[in-house]
N, C-alpha and C. Protein backbone atom coordinates (compact mmCIF):
# COMPACT_ATOMS: atom_id res chain seq x y z
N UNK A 1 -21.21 -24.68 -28.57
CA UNK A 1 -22.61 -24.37 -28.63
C UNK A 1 -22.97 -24.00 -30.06
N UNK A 2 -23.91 -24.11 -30.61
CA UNK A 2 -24.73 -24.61 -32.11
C UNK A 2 -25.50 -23.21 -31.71
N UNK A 3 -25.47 -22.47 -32.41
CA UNK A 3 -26.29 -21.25 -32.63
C UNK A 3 -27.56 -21.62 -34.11
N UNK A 4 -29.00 -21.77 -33.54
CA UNK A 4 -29.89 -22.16 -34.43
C UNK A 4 -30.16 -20.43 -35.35
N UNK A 5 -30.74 -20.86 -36.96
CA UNK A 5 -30.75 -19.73 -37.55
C UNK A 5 -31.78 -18.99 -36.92
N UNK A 6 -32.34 -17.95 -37.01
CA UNK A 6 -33.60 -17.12 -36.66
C UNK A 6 -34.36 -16.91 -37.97
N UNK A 7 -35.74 -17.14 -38.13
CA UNK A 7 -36.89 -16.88 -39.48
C UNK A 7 -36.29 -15.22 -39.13
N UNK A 8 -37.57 -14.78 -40.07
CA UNK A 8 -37.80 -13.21 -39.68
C UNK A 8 -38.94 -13.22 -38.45
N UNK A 9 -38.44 -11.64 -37.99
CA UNK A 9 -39.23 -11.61 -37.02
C UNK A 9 -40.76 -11.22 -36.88
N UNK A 10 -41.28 -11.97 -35.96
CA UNK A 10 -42.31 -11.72 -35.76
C UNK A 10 -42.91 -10.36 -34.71
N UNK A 11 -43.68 -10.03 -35.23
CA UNK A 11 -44.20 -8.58 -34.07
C UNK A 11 -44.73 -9.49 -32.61
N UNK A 12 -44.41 -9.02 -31.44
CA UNK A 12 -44.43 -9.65 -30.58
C UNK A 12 -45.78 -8.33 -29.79
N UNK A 13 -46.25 -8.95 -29.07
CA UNK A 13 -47.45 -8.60 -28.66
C UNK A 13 -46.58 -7.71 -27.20
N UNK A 14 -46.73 -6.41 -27.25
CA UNK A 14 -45.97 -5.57 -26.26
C UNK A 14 -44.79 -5.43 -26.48
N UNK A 15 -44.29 -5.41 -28.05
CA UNK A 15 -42.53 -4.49 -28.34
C UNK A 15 -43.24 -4.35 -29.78
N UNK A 16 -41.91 -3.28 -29.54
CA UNK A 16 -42.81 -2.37 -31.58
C UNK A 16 -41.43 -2.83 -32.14
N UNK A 17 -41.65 -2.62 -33.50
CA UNK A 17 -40.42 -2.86 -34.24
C UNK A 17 -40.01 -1.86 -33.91
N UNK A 18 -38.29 -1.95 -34.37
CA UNK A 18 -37.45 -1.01 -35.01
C UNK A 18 -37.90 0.16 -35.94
N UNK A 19 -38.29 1.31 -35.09
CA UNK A 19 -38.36 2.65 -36.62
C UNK A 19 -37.27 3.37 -36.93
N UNK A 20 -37.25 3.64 -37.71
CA UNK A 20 -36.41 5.40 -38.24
C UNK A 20 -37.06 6.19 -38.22
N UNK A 21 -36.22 7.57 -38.25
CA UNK A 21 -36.33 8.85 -38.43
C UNK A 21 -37.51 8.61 -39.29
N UNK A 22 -36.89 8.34 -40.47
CA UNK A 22 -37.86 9.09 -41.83
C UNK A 22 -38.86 8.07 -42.03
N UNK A 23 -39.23 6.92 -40.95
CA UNK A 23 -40.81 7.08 -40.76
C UNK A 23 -41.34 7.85 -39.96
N UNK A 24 -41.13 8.93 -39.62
CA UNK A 24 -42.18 10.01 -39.18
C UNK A 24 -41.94 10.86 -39.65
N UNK A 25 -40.72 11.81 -40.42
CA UNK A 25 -40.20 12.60 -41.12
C UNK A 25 -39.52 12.67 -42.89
N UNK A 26 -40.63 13.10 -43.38
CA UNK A 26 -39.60 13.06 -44.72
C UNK A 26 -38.63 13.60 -45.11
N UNK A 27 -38.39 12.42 -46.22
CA UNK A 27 -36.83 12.90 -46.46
C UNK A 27 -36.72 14.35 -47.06
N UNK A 28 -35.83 14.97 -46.28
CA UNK A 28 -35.49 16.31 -47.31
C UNK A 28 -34.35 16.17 -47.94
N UNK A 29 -34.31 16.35 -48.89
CA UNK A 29 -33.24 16.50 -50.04
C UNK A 29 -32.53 17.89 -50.61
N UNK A 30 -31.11 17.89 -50.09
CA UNK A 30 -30.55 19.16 -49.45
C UNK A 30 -30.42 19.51 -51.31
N UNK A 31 -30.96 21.01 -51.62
CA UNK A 31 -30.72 21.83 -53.20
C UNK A 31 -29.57 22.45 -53.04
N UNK A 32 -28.41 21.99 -52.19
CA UNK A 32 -27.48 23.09 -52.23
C UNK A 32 -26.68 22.17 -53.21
N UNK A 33 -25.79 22.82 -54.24
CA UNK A 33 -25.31 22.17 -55.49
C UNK A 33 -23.39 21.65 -54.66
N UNK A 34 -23.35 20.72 -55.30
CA UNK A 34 -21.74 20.19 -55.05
C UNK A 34 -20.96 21.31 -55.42
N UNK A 35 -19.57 21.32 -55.21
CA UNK A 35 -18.60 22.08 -55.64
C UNK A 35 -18.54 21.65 -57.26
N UNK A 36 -18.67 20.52 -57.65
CA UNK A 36 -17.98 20.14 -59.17
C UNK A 36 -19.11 20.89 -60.17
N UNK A 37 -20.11 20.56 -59.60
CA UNK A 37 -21.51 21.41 -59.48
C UNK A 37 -21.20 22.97 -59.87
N UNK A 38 -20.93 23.56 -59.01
CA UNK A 38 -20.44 24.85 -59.43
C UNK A 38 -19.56 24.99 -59.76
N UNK A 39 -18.51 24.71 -59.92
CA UNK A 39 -16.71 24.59 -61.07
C UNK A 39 -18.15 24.55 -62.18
N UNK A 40 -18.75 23.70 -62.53
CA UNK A 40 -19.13 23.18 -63.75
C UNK A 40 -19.69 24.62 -64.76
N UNK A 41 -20.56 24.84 -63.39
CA UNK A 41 -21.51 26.26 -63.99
C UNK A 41 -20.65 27.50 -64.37
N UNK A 42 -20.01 27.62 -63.26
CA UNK A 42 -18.25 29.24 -63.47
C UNK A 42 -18.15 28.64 -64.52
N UNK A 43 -17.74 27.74 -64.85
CA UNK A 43 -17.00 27.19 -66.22
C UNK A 43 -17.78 27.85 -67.57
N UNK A 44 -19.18 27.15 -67.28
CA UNK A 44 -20.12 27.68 -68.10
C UNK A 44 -20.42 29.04 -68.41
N UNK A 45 -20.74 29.57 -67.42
CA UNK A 45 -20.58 30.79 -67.53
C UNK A 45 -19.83 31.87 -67.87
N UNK A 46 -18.28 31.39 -67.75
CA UNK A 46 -17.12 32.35 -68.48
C UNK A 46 -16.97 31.98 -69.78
N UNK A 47 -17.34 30.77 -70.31
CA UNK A 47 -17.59 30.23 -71.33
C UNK A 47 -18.38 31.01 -72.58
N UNK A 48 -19.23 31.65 -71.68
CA UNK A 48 -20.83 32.06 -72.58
C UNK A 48 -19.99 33.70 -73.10
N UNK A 49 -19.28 34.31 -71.77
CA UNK A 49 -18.98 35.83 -71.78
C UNK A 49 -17.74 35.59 -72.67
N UNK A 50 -16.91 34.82 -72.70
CA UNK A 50 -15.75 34.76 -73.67
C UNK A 50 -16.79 34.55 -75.05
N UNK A 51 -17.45 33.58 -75.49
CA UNK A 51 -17.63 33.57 -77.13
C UNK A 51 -18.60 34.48 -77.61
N UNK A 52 -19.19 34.91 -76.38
CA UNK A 52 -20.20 36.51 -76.78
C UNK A 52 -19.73 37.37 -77.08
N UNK A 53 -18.51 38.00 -76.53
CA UNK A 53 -17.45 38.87 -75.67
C UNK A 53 -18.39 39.99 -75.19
N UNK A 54 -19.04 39.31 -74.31
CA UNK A 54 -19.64 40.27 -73.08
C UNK A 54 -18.60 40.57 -72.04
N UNK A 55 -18.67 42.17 -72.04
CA UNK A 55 -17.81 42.62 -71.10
C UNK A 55 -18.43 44.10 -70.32
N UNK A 56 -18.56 43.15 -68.63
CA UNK A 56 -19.47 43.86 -67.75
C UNK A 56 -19.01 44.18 -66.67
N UNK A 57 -19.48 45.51 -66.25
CA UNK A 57 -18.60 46.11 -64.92
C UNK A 57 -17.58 46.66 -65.20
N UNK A 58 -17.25 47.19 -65.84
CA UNK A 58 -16.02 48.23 -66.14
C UNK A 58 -16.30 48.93 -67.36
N UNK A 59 -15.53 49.93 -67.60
CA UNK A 59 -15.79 51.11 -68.41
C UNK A 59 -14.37 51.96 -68.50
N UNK A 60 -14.01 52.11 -70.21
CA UNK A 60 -12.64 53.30 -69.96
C UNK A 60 -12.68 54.28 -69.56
N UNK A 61 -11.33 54.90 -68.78
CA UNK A 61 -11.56 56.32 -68.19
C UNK A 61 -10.34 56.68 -68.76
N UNK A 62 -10.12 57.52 -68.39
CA UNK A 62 -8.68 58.41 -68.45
C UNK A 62 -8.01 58.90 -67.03
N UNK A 63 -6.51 58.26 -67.34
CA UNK A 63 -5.70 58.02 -65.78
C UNK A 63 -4.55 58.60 -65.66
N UNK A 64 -4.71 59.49 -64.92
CA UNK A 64 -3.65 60.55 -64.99
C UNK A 64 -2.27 59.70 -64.63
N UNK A 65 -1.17 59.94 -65.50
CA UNK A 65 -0.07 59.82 -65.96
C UNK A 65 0.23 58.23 -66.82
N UNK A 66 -0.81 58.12 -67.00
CA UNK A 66 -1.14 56.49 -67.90
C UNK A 66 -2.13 57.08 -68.93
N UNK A 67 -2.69 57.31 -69.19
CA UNK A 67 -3.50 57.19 -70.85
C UNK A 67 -4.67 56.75 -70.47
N UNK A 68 -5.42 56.24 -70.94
CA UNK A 68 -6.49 55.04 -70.63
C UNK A 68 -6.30 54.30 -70.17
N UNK A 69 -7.07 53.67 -69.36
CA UNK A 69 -7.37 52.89 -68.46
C UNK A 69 -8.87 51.54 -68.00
N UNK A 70 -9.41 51.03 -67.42
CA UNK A 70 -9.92 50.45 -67.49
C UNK A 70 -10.65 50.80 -65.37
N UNK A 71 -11.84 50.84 -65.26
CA UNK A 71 -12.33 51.22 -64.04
C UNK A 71 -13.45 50.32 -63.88
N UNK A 72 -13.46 49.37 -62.82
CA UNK A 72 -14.79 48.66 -61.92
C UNK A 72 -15.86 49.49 -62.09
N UNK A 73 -16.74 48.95 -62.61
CA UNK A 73 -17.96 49.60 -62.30
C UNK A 73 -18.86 49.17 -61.45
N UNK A 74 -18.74 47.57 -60.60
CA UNK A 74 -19.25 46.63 -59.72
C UNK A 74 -18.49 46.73 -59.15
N UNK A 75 -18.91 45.88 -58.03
CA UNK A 75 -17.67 44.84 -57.09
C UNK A 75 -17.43 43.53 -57.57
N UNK A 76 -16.06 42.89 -57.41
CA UNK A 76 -15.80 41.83 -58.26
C UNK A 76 -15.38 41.12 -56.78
N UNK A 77 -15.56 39.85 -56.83
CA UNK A 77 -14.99 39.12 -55.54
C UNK A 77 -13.94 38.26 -55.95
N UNK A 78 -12.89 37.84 -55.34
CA UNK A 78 -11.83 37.53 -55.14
C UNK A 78 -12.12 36.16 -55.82
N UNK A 79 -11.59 35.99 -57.18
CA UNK A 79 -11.43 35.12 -57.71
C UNK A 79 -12.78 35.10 -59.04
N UNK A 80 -13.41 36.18 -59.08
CA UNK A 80 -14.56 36.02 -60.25
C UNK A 80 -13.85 36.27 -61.76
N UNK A 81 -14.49 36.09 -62.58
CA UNK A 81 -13.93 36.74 -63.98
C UNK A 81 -14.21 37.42 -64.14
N UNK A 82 -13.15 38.44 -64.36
CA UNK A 82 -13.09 40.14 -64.84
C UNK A 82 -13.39 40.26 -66.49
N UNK A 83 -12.39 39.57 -67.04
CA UNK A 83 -12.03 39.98 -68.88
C UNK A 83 -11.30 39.36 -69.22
N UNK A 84 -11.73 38.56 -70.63
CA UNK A 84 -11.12 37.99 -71.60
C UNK A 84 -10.04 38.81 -71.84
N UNK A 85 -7.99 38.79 -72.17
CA UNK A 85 -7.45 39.60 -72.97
C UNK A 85 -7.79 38.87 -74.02
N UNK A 86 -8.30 39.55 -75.49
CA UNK A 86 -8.87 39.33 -76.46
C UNK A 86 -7.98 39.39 -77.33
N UNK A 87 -7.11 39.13 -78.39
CA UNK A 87 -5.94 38.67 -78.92
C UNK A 87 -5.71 37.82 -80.37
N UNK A 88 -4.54 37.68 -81.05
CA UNK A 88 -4.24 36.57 -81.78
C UNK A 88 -3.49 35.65 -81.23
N UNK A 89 -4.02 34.85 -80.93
CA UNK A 89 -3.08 33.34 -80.74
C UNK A 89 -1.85 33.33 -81.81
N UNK A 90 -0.86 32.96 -80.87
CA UNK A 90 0.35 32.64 -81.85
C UNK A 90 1.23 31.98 -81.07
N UNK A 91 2.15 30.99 -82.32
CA UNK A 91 3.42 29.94 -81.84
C UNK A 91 4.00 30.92 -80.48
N UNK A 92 4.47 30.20 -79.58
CA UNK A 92 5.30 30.74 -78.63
C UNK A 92 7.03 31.44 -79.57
N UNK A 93 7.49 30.81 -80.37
CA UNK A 93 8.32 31.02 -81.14
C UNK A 93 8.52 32.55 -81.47
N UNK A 94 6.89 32.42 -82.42
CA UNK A 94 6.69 34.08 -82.87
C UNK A 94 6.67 34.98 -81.84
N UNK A 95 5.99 34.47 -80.28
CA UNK A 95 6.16 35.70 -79.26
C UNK A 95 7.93 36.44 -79.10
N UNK A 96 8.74 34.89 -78.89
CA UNK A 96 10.16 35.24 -78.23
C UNK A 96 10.47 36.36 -79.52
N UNK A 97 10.55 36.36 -80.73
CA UNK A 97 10.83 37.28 -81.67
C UNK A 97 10.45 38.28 -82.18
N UNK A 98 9.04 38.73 -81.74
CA UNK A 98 8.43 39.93 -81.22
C UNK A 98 8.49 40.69 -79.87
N UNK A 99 9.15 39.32 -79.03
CA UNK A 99 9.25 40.34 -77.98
C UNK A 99 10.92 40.86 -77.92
N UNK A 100 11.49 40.50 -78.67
CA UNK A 100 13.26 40.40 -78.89
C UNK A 100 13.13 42.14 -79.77
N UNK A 101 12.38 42.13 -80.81
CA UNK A 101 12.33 43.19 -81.56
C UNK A 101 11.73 44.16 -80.82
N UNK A 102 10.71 44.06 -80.10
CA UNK A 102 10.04 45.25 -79.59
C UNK A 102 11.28 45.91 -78.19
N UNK A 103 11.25 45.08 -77.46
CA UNK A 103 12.87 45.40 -76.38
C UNK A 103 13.74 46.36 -77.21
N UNK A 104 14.18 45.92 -78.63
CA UNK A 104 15.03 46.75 -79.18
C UNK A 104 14.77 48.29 -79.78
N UNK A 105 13.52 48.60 -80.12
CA UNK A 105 13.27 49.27 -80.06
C UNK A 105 12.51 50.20 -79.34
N UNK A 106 12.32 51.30 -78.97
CA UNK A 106 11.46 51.76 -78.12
C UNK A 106 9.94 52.50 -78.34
N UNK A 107 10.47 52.77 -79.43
CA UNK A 107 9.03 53.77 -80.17
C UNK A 107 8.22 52.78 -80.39
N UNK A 108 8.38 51.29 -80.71
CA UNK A 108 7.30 50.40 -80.78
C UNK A 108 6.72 50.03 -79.71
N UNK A 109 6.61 50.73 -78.42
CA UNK A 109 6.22 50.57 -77.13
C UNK A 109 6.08 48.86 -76.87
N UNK A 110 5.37 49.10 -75.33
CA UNK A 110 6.09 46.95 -75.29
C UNK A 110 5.31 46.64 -75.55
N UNK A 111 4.23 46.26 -76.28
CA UNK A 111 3.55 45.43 -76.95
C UNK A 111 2.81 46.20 -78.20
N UNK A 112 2.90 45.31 -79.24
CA UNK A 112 1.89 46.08 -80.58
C UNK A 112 0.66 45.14 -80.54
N UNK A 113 -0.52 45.63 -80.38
CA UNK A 113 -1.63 44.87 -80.91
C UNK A 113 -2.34 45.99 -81.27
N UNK A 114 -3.69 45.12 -82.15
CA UNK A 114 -4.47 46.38 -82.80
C UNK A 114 -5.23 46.99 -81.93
N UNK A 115 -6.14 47.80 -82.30
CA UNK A 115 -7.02 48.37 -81.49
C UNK A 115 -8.28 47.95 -82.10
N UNK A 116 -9.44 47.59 -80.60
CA UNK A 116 -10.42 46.84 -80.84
C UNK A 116 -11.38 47.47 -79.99
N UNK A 117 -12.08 47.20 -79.81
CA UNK A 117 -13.42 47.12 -78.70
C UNK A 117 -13.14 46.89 -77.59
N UNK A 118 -11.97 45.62 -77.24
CA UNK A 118 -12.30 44.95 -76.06
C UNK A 118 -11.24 45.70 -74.96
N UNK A 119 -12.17 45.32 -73.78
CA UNK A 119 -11.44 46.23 -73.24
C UNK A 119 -10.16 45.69 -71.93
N UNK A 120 -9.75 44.60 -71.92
CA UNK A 120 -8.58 43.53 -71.46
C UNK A 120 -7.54 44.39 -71.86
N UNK A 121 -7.34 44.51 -73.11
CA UNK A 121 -5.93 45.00 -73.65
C UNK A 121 -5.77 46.21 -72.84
N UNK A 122 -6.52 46.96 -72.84
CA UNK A 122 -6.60 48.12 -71.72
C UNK A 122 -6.17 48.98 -70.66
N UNK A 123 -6.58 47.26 -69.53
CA UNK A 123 -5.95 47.19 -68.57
C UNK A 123 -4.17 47.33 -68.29
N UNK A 124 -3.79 48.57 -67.49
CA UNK A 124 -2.82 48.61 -67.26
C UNK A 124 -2.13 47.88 -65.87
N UNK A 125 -0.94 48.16 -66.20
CA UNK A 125 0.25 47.41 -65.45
C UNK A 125 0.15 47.69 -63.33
N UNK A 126 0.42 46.73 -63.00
CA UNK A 126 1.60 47.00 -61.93
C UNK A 126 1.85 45.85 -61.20
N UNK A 127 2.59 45.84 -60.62
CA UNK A 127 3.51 44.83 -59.43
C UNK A 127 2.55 44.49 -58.58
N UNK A 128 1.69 45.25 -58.02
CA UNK A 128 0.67 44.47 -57.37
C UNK A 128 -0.67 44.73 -57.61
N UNK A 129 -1.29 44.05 -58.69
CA UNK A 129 -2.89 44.94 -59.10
C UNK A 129 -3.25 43.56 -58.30
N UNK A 130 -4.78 43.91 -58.97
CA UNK A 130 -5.89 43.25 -58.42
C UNK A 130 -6.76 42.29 -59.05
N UNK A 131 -5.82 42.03 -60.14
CA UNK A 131 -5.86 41.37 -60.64
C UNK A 131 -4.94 40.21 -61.40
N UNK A 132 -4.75 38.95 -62.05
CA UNK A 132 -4.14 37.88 -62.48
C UNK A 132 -4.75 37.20 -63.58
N UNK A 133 -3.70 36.99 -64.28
CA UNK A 133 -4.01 36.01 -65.64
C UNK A 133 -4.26 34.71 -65.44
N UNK A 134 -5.11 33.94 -65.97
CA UNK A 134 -5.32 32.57 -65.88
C UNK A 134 -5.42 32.02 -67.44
N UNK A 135 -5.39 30.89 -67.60
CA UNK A 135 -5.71 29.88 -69.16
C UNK A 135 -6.51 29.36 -68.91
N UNK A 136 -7.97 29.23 -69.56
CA UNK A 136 -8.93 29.10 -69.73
C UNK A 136 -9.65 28.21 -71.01
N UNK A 137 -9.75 27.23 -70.93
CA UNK A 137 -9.86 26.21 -72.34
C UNK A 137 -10.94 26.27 -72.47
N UNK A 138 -11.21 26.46 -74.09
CA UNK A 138 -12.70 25.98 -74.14
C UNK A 138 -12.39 25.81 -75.85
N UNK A 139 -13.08 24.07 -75.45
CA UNK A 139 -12.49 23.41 -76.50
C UNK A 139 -11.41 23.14 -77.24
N UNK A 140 -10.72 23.07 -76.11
CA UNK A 140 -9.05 22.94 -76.88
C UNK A 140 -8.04 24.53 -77.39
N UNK A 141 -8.98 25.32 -76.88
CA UNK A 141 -8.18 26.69 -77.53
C UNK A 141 -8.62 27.09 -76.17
N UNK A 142 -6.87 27.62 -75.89
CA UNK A 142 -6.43 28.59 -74.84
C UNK A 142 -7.52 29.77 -74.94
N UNK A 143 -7.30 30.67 -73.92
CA UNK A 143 -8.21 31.69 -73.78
C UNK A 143 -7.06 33.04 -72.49
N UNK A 144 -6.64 33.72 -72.57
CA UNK A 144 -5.91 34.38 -71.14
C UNK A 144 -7.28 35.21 -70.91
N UNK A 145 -7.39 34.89 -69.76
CA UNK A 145 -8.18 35.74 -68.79
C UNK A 145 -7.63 36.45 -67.69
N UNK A 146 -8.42 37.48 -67.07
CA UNK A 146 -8.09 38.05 -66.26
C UNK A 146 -8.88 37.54 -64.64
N UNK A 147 -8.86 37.70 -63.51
CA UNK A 147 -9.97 36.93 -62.39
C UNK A 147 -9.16 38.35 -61.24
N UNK A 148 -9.87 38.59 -60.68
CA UNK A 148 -10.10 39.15 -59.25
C UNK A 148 -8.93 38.55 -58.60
N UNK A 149 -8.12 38.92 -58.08
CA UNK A 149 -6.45 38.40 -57.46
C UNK A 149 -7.35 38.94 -55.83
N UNK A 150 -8.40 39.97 -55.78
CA UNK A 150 -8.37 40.28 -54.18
C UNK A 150 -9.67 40.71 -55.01
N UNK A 151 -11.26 41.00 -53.64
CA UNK A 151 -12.19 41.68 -53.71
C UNK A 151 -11.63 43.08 -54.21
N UNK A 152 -12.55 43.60 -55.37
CA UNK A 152 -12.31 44.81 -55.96
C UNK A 152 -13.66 45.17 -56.10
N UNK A 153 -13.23 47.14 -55.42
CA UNK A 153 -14.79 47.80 -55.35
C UNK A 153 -14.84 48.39 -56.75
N UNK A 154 -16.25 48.75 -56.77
CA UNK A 154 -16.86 49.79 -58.09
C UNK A 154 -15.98 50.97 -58.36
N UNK A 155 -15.11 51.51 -58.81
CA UNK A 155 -14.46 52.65 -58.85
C UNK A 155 -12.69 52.90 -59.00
N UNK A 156 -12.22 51.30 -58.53
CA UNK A 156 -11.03 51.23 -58.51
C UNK A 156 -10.40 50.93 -60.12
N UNK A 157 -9.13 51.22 -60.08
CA UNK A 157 -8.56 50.99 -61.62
C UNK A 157 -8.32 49.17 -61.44
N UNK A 158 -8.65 48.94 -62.02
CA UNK A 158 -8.45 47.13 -63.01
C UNK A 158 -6.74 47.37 -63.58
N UNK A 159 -5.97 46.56 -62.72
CA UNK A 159 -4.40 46.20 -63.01
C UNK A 159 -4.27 45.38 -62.98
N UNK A 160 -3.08 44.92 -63.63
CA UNK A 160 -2.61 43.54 -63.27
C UNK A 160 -1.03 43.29 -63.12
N UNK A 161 -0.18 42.52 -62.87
CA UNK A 161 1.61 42.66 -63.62
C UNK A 161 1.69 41.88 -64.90
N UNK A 162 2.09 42.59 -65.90
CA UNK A 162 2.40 42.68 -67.30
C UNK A 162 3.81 40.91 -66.95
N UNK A 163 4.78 41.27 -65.95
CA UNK A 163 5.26 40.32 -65.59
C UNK A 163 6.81 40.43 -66.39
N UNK A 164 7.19 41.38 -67.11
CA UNK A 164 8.20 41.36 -67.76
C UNK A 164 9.54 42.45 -66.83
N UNK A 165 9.97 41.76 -66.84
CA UNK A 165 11.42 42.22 -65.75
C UNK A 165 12.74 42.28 -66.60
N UNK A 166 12.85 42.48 -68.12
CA UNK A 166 14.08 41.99 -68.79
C UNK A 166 14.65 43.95 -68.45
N UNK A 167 16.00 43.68 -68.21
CA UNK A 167 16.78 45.17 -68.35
C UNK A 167 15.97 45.89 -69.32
N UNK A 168 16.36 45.14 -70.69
CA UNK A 168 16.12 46.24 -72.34
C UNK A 168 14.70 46.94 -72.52
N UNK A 169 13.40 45.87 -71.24
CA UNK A 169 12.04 46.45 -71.46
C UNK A 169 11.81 47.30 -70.44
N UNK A 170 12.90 47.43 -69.14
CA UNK A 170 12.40 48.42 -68.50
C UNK A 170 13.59 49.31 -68.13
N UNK A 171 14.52 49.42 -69.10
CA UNK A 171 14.69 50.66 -69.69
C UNK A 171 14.28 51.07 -70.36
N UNK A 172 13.44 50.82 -71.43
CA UNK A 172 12.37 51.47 -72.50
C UNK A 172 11.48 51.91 -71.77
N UNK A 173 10.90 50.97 -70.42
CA UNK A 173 9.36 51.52 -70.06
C UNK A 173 9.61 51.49 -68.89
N UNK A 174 10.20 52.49 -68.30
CA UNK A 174 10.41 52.50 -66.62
C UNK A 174 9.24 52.27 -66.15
N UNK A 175 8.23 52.50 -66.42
CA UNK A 175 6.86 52.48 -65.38
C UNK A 175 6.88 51.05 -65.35
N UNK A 176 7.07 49.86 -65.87
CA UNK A 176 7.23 48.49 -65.69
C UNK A 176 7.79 48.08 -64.36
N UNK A 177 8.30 48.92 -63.33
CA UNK A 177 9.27 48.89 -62.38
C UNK A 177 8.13 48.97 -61.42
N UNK A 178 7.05 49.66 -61.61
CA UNK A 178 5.96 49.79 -60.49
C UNK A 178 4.52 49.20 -60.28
């Protein structure tokens, strides 16, 4: 059997065409943004607070049996950016041999950096804070940040783990153990 082609159709006197929806309804066009969408903007946005060095929601205190400290002054949600650690970039090379010398001695406590404004360096230690380091590029230069490891309220101390487990640094700095 020979199947003949069909023209287009004609409107037939007692059947309607074929409609859609969105001839009787317009189209709405959903404003909720993609995910890459928002990666894009976070991006942007930690972007702006790193080369400003805006640093919001926390404030130093003083912490009994630690020194200074670093305290929420918001709530941070699980996974936002807390704080740039603010720093000199250097060869990995130069770290292993600063950190070889500082182990050996103790009075140079475990890390030497200067003292600044910012308040990352600050933040003290432990095994389970509430916070985590991430690398953060912008433009080809690393950045360590800090991000929310769990929702953190207004009032709590800002920690993180320092991450160093060698014998020689925590016999110098037992509190590294906690």
């Amino acid at each position: 059997m020979i199947k003949a082609k069909r023209g287009p159709r004609k409107k037939t006197q007692g059947r309607t065409p074929n409609r859609k929806v969105t001839d009787y309804y317009p189209v709405r066009r959903s404003s909720r943004k993609s995910k890459s969408e928002l990666e894009t903007e976070e991006r942007r946005k930690i972007d702006e607070l790193i080369t400003s060095g805006k640093e919001e929601g926390m404030k130093i205190d003083y912490i009994d049996g630690k020194g200074r400290g670093v305290i929420a002054t918001k709530h941070f949600n699980r996974g936002e950016f807390v704080v740039e650690y603010h720093g000199d970039l250097i060869e990995i090379t130069d770290a292993k041999k600063r950190e070889a010398v500082y182990a050996q001695d103790p009075s140079t406590g475990f890390c030497i950096d200067r003292e600044t404004n910012r308040l990352g360096r600050l933040i003290n230690h432990s095994k389970c804070g509430n916070c985590q380091t991430k690398l953060h590029d912008i433009d080809g230069v690393p950045h360590l940040i800090l991000i929310a490891s769990r929702d953190i309220k207004a009032g709590e101390e800002l920690l993180y783990d320092y991450g160093d487990r060698s014998k020689a640094s925590i016999e110098a700095h037992p509190w590294l153990k906690h």
